[in-house]
N, C-alpha and C. Protein backbone atom coordinates (compact mmCIF):
# COMPACT_ATOMS: atom_id res chain seq x y z
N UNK A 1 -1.48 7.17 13.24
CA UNK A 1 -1.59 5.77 12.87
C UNK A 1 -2.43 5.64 11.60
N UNK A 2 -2.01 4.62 10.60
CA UNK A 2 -2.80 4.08 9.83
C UNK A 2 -3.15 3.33 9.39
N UNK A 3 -4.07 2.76 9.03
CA UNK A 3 -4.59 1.19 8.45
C UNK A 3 -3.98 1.01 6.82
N UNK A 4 -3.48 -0.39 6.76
CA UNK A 4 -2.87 -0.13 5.55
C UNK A 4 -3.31 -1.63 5.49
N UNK A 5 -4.08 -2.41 4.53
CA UNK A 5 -4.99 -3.47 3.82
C UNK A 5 -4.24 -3.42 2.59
N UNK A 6 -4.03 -5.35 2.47
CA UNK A 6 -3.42 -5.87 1.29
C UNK A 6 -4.09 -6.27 1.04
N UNK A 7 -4.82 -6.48 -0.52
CA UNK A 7 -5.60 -7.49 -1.48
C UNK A 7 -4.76 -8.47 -2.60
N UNK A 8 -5.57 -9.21 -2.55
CA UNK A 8 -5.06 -10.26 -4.01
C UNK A 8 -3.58 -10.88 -3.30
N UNK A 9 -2.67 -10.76 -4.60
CA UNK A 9 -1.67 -11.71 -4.43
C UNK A 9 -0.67 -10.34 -3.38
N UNK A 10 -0.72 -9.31 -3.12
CA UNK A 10 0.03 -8.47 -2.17
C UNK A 10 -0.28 -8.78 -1.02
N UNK A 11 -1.57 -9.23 -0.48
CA UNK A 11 -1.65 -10.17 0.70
C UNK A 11 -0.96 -11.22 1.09
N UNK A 12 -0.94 -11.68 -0.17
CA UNK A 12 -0.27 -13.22 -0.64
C UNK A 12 1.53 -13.04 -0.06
N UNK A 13 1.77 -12.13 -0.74
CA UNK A 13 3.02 -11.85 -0.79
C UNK A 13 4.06 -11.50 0.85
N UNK A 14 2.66 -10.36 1.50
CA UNK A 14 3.22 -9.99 2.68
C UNK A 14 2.70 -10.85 3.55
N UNK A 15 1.54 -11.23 3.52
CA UNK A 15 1.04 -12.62 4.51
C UNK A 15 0.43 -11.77 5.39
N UNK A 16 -0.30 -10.76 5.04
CA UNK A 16 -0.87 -10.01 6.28
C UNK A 16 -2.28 -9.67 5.43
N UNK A 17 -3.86 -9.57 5.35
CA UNK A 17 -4.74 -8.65 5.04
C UNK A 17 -4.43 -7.38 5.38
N UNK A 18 -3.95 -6.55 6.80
CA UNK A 18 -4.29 -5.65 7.19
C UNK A 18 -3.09 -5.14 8.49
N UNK A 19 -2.59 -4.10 8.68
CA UNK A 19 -1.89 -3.97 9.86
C UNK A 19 -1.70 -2.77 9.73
N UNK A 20 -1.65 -2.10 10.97
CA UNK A 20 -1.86 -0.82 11.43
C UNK A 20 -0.38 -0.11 11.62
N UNK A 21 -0.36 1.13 10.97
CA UNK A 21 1.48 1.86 11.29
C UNK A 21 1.32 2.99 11.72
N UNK A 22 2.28 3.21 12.40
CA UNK A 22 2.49 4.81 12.86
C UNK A 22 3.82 5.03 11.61
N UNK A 23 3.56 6.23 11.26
CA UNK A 23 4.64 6.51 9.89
C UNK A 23 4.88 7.89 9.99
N UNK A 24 5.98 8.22 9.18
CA UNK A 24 6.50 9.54 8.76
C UNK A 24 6.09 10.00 7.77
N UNK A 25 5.80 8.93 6.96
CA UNK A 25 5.72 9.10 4.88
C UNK A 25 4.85 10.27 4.97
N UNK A 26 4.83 11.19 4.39
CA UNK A 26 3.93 12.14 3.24
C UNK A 26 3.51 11.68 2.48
N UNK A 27 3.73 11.17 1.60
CA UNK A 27 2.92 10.23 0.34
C UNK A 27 2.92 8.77 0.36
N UNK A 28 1.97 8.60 -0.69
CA UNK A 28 2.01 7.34 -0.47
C UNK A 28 3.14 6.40 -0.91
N UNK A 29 3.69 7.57 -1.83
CA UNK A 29 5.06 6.83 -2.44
C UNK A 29 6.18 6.58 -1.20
N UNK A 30 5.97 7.77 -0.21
CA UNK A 30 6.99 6.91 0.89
C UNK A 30 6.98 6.08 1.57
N UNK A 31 5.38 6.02 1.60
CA UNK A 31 4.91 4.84 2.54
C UNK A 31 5.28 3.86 1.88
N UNK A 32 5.41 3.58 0.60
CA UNK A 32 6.05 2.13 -0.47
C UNK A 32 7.41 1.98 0.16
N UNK A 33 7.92 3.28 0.16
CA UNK A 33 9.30 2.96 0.23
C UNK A 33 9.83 2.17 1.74
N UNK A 34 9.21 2.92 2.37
CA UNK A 34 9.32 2.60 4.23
C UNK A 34 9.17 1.32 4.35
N UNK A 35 7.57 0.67 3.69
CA UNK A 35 7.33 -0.95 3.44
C UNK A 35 8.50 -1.68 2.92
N UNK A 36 8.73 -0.99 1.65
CA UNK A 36 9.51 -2.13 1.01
C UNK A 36 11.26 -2.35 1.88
N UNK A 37 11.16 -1.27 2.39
CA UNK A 37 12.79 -1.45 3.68
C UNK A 37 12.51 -2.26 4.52
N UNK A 38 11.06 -2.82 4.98
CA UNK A 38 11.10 -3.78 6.41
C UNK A 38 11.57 -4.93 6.02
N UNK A 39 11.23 -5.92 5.30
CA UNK A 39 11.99 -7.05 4.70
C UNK A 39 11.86 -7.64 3.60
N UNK A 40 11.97 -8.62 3.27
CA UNK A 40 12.52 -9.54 2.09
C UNK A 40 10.97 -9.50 1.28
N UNK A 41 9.26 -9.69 2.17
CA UNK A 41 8.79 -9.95 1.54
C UNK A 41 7.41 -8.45 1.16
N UNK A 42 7.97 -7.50 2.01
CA UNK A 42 7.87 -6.15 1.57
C UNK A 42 8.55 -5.48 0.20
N UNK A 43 9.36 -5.96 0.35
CA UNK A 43 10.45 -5.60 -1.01
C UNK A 43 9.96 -6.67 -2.15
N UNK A 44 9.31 -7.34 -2.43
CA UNK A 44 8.90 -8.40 -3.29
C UNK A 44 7.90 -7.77 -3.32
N UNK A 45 6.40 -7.50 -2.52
CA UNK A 45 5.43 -7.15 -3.39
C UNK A 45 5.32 -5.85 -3.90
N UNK A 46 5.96 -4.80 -3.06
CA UNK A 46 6.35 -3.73 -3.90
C UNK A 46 7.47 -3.38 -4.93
N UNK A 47 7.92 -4.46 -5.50
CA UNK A 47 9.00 -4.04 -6.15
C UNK A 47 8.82 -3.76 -7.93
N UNK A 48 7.21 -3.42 -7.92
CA UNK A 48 6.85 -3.14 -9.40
C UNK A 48 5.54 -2.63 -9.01
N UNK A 49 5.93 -0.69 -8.65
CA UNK A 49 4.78 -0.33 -8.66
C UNK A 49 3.89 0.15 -9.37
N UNK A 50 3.92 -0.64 -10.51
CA UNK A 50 2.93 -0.04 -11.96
C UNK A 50 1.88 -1.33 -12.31
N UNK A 51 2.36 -2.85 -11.10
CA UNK A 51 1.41 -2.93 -11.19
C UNK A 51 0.30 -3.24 -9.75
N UNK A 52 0.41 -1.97 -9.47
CA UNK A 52 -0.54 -1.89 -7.77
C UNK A 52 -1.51 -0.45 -8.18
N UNK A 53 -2.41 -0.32 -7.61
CA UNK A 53 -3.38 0.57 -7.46
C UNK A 53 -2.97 0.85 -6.18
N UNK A 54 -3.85 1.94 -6.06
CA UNK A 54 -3.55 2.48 -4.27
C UNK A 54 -4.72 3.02 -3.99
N UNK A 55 -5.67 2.89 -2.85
CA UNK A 55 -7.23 4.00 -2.63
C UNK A 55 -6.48 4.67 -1.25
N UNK A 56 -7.11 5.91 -1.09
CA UNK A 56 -6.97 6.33 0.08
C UNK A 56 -7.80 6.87 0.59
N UNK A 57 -8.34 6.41 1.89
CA UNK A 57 -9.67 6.09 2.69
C UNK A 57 -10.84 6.09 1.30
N UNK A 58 -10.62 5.05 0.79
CA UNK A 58 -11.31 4.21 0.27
C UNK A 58 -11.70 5.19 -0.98
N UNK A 59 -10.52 5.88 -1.73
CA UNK A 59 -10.39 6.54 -2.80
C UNK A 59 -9.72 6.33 -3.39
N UNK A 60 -9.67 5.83 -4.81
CA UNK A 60 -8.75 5.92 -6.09
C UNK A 60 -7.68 6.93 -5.47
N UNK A 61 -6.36 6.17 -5.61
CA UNK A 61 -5.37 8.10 -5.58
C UNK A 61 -4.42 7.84 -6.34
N UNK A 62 -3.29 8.17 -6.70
CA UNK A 62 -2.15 8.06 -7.87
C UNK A 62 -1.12 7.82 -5.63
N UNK A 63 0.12 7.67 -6.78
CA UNK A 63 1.29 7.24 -5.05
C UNK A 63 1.85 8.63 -4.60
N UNK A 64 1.51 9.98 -5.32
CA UNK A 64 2.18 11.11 -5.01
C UNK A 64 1.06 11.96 -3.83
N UNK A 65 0.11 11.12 -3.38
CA UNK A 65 -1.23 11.45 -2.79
C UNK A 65 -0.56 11.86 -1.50
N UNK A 66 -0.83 12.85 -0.85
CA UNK A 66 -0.80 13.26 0.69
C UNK A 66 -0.96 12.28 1.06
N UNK A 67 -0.62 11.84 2.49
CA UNK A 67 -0.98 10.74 4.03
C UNK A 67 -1.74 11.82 4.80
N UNK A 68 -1.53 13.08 5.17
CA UNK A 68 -1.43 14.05 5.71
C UNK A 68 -3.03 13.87 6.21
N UNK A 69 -3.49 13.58 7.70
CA UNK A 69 -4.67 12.99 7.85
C UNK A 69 -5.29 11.96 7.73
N UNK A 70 -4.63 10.98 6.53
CA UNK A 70 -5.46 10.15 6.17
C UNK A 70 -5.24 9.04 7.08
N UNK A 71 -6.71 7.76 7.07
CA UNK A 71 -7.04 6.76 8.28
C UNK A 71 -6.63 5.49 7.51
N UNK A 72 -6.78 5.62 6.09
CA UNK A 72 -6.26 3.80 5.66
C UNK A 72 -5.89 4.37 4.07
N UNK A 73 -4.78 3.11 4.13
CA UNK A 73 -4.59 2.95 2.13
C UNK A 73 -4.76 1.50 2.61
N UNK A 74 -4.73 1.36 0.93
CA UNK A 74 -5.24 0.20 0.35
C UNK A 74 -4.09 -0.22 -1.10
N UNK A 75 -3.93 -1.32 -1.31
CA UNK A 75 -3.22 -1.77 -1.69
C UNK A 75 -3.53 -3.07 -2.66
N UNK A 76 -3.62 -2.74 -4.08
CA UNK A 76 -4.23 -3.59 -4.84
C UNK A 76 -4.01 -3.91 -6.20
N UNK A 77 -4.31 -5.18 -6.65
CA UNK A 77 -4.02 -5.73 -8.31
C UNK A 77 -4.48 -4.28 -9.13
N UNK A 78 -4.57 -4.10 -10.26
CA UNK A 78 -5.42 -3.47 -10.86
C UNK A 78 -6.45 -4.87 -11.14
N UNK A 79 -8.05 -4.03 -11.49
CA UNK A 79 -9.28 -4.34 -11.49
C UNK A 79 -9.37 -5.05 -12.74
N UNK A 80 -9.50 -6.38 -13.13
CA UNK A 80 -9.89 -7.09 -14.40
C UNK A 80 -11.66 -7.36 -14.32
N UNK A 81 -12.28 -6.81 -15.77
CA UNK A 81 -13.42 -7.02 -16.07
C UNK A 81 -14.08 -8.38 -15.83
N UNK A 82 -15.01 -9.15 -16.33
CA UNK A 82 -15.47 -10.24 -16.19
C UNK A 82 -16.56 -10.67 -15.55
């Protein structure tokens, strides 16, 4: 199982902060993919992933990152200064 947390407008989008999956994905790129197959508004916030960040257990990672163990991703705008 894993914890998978939406921020910003990807919260917005899926209407969830936070929900827990049992998954197959190896990376995090499959885990996009698996999301964006459940429905209409999975496929909307992932459907431009250049502009999402990803941490895994609460680490910067690129989407080609192992799952393999890991307890949560994260799912986010990129970071504006200010």
């Amino acid at each position: 199982m894993i914890d998978v947390l939406y921020f910003a407008w990807v919260r917005e989008r899926i209407g969830l902060p936070k929900e827990r999956l049992d998954t197959s994905a190896a990376t995090v790129a499959d885990l996009v993919v698996e999301l964006a197959a459940r429905e209409e508004r999975y496929a909307l916030a992932f459907s431009d992933t250049s502009a999402l960040r990803v941490a895994v257990d609460q680490e910067l990672a690129d989407f080609d990152a192992p799952l393999d163990g890991v307890r949560e991703v994260a799912f986010f705008p990129p970071m504006t200064g200010g």
